[in-house]
N, C-alpha and C. Protein backbone atom coordinates (compact mmCIF):
# COMPACT_ATOMS: atom_id res chain seq x y z
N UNK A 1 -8.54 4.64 -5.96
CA UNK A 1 -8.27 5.69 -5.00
C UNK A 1 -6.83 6.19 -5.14
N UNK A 2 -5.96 5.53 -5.00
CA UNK A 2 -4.41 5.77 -5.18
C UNK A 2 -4.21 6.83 -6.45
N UNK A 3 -5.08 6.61 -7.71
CA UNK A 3 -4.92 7.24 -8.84
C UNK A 3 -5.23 8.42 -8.82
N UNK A 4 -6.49 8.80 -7.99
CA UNK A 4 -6.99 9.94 -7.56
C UNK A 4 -6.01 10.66 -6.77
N UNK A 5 -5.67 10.17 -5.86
CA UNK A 5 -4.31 10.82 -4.74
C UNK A 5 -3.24 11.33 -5.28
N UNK A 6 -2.77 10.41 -6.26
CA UNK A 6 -1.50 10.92 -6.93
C UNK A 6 -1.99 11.80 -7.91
N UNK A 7 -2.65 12.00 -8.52
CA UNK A 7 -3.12 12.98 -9.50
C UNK A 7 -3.60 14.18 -8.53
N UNK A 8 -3.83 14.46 -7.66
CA UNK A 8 -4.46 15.33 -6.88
C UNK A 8 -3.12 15.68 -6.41
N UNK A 9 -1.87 14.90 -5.80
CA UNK A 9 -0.47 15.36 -5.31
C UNK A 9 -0.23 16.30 -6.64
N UNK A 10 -0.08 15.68 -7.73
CA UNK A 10 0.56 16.23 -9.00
C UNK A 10 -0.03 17.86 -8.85
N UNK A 11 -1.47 18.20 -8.87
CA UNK A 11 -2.25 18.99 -9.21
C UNK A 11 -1.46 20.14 -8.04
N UNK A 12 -1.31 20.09 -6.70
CA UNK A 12 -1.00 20.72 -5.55
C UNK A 12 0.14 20.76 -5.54
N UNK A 13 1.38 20.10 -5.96
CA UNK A 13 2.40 19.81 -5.72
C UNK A 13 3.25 21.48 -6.66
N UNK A 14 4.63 22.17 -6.03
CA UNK A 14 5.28 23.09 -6.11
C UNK A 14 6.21 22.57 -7.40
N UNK A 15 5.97 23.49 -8.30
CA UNK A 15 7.21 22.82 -9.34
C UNK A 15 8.43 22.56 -9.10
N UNK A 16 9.10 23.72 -8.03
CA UNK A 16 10.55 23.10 -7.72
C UNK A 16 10.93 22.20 -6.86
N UNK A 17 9.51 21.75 -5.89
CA UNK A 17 9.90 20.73 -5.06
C UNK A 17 9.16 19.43 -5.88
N UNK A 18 8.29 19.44 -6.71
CA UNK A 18 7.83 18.08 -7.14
C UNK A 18 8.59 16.78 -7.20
N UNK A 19 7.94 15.99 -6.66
CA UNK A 19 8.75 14.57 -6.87
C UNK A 19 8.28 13.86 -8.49
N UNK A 20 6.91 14.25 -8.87
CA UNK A 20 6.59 13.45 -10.13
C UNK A 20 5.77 14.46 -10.68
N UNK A 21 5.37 14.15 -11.64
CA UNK A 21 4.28 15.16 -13.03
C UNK A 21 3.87 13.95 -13.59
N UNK A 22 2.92 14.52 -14.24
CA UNK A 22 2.00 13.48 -14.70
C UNK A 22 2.32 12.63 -15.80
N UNK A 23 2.97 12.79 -16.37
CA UNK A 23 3.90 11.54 -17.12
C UNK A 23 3.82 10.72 -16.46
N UNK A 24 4.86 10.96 -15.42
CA UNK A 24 5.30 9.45 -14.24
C UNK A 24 4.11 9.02 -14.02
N UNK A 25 3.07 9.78 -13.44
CA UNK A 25 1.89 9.25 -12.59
C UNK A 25 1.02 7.88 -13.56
N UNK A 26 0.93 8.12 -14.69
CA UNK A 26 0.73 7.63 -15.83
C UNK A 26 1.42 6.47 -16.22
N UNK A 27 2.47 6.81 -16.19
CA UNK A 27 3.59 5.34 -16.22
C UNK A 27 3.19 4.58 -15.11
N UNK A 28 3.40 4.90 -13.73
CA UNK A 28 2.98 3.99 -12.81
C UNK A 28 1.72 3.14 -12.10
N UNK A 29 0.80 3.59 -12.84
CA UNK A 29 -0.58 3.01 -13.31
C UNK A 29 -0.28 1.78 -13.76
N UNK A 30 0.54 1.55 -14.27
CA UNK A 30 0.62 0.70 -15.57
C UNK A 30 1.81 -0.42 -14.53
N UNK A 31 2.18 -0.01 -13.16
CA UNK A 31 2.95 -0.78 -12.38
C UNK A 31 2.27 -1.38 -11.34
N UNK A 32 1.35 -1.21 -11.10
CA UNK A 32 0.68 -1.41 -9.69
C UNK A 32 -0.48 -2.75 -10.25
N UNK A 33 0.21 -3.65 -9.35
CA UNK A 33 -0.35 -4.87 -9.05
C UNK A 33 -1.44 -4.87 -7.90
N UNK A 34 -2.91 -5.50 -8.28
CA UNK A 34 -3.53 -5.45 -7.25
C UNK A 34 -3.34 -6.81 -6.47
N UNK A 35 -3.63 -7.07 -5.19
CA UNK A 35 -3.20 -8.55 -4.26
C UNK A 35 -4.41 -8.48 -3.43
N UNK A 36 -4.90 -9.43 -3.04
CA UNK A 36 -5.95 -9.70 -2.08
C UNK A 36 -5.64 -9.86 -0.69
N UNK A 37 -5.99 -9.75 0.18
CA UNK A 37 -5.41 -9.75 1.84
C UNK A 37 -5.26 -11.23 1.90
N UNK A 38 -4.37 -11.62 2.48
CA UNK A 38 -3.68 -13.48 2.68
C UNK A 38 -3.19 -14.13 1.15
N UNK A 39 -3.21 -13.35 0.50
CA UNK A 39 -2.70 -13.62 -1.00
C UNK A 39 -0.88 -13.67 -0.66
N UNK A 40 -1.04 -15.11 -0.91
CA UNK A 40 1.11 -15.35 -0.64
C UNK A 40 1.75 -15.13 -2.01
N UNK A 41 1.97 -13.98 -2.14
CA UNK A 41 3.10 -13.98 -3.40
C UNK A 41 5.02 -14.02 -3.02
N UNK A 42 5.65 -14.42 -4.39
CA UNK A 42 7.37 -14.56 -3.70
C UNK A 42 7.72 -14.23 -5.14
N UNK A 43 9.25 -13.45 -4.50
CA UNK A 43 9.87 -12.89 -5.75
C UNK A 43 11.17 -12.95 -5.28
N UNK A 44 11.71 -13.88 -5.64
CA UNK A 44 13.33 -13.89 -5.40
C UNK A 44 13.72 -14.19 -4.22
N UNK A 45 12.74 -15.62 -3.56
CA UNK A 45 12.95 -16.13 -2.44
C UNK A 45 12.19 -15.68 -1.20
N UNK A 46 11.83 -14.31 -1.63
CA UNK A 46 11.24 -13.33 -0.56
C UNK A 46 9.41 -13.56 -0.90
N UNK A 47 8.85 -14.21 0.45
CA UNK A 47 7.44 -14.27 0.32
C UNK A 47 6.98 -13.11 1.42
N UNK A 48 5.66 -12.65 0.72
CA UNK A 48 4.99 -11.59 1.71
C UNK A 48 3.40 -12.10 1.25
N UNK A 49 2.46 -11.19 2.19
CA UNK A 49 1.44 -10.87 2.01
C UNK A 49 0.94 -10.08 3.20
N UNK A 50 -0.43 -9.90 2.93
CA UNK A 50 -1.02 -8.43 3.36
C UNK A 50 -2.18 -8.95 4.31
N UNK A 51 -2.05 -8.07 5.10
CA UNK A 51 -3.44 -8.49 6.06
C UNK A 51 -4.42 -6.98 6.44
N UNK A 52 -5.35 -6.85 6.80
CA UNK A 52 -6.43 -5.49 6.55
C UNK A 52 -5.28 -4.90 7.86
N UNK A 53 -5.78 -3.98 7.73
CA UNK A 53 -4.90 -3.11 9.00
C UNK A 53 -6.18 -2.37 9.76
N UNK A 54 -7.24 -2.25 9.23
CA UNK A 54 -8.17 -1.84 9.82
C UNK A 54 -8.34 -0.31 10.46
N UNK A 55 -7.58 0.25 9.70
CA UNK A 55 -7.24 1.92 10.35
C UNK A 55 -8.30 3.03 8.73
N UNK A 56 -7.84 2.70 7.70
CA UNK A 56 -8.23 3.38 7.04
C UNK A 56 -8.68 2.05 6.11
N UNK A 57 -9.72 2.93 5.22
CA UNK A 57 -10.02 1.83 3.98
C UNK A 57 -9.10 1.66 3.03
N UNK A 58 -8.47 0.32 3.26
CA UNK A 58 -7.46 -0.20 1.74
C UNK A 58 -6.45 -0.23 2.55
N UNK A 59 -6.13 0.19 3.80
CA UNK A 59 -4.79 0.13 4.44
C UNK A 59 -4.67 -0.99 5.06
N UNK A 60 -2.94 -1.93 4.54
CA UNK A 60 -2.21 -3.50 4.65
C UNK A 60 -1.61 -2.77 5.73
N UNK A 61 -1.52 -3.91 6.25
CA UNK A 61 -0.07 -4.34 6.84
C UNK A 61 0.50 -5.21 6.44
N UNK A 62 1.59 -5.79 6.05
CA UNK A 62 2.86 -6.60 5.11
C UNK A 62 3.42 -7.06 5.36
N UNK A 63 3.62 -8.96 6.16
CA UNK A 63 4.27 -9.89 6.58
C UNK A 63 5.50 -9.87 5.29
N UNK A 64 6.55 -10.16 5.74
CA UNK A 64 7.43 -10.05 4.93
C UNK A 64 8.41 -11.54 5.14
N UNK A 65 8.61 -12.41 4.98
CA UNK A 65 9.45 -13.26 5.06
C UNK A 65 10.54 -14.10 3.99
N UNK A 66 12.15 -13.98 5.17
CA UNK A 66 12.71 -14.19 4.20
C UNK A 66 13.73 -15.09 4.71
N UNK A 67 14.41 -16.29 4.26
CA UNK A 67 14.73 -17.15 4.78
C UNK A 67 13.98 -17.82 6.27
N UNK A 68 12.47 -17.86 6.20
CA UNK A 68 12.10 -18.42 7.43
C UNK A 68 12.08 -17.44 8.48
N UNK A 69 12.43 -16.19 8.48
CA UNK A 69 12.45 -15.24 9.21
C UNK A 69 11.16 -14.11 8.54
N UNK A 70 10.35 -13.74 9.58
CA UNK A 70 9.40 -12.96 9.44
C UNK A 70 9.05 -11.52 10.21
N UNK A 71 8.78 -10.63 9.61
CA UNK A 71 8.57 -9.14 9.88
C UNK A 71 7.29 -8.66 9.12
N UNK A 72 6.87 -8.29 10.54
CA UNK A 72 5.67 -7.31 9.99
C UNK A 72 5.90 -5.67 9.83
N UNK A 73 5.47 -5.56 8.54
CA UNK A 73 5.95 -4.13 8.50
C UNK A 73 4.13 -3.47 8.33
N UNK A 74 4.17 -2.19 9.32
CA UNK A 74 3.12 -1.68 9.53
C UNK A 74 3.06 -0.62 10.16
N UNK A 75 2.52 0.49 9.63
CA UNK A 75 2.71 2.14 9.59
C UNK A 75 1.66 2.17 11.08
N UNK A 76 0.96 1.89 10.53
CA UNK A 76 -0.53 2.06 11.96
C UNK A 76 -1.68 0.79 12.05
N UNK A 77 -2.37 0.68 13.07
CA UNK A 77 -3.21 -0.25 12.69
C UNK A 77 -4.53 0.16 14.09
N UNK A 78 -5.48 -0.45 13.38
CA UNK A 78 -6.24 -0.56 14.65
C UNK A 78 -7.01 -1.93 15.33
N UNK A 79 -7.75 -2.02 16.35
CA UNK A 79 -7.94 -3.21 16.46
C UNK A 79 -9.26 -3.00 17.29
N UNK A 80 -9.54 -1.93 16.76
CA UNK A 80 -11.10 -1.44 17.27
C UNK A 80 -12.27 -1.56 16.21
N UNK A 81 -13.08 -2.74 16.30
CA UNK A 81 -14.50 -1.62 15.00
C UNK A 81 -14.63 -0.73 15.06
N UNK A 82 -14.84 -0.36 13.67
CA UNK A 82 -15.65 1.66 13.79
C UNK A 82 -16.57 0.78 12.87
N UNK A 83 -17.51 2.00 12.52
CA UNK A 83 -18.90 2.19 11.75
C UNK A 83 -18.45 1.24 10.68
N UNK A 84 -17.37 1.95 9.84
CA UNK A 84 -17.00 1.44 8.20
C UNK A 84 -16.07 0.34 8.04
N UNK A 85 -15.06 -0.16 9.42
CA UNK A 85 -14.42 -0.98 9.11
C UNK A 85 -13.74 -1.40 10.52
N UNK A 86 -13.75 -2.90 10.04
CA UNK A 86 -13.51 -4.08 11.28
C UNK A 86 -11.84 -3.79 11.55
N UNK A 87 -11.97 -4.32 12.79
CA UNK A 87 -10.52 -3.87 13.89
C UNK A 87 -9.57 -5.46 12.49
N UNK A 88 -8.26 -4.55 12.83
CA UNK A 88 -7.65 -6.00 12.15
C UNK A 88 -6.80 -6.95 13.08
C-alpha cells in the first residue's frame, strides 16, 4: 500500500513544490523494513515496537523507550470495532 501512495503522491505532486520523484521513491523501497505488531526491536539502546491503532488498516502506534522511560507516539487511534477492524 505505502508503494502505491507514494507513487500516486509522485504522479499528483507540482514540480516546484515536490518533495521526491521517482528515483527517490524507488530508492526507498529498498529502505523499508517490515515489523509485526509487539515485535521488540533496539537500535542504539533505543527499543520500540508497534501496537494496531485500529483507526485505519496498517495504522501503529509506537511505544518508544529509552533509558527505561517510555512514550507512546500516536497520530490517532480508535478503540471502537468497525466492520473491517478491531478497536486497539
Amino acid at each position: 500500500v505505502c508503494k502505491l501512495l507514494l507513487h500516486d503522491s509522485v504522479k499528483i505532486g507540482h514540480d516546484d513544490g515536490r518533495m521526491w520523484d521517482e528515483a527517490d521513491l524507488v530508492a526507498a523501497m529498498d529502505r523499508i523494513e517490515l515489523i509485526n505488531y509487539h515485535q521488540v526491536l533496539s537500535h542504539k539502546g533505543i527499543r520500540f515496537w508497534c501496537y494496531n491503532a485500529g483507526h485505519v488498516l496498517g495504522a501503529a502506534m509506537f511505544m518508544i523507550e529509552v533509558g527505561g522511560v517510555r512514550v507512546l507516539y500516536t497520530g490517532d487511534f480508535s478503540r471502537q470495532p468497525d466492520r473491517h477492524l478491531l478497536g486497539a
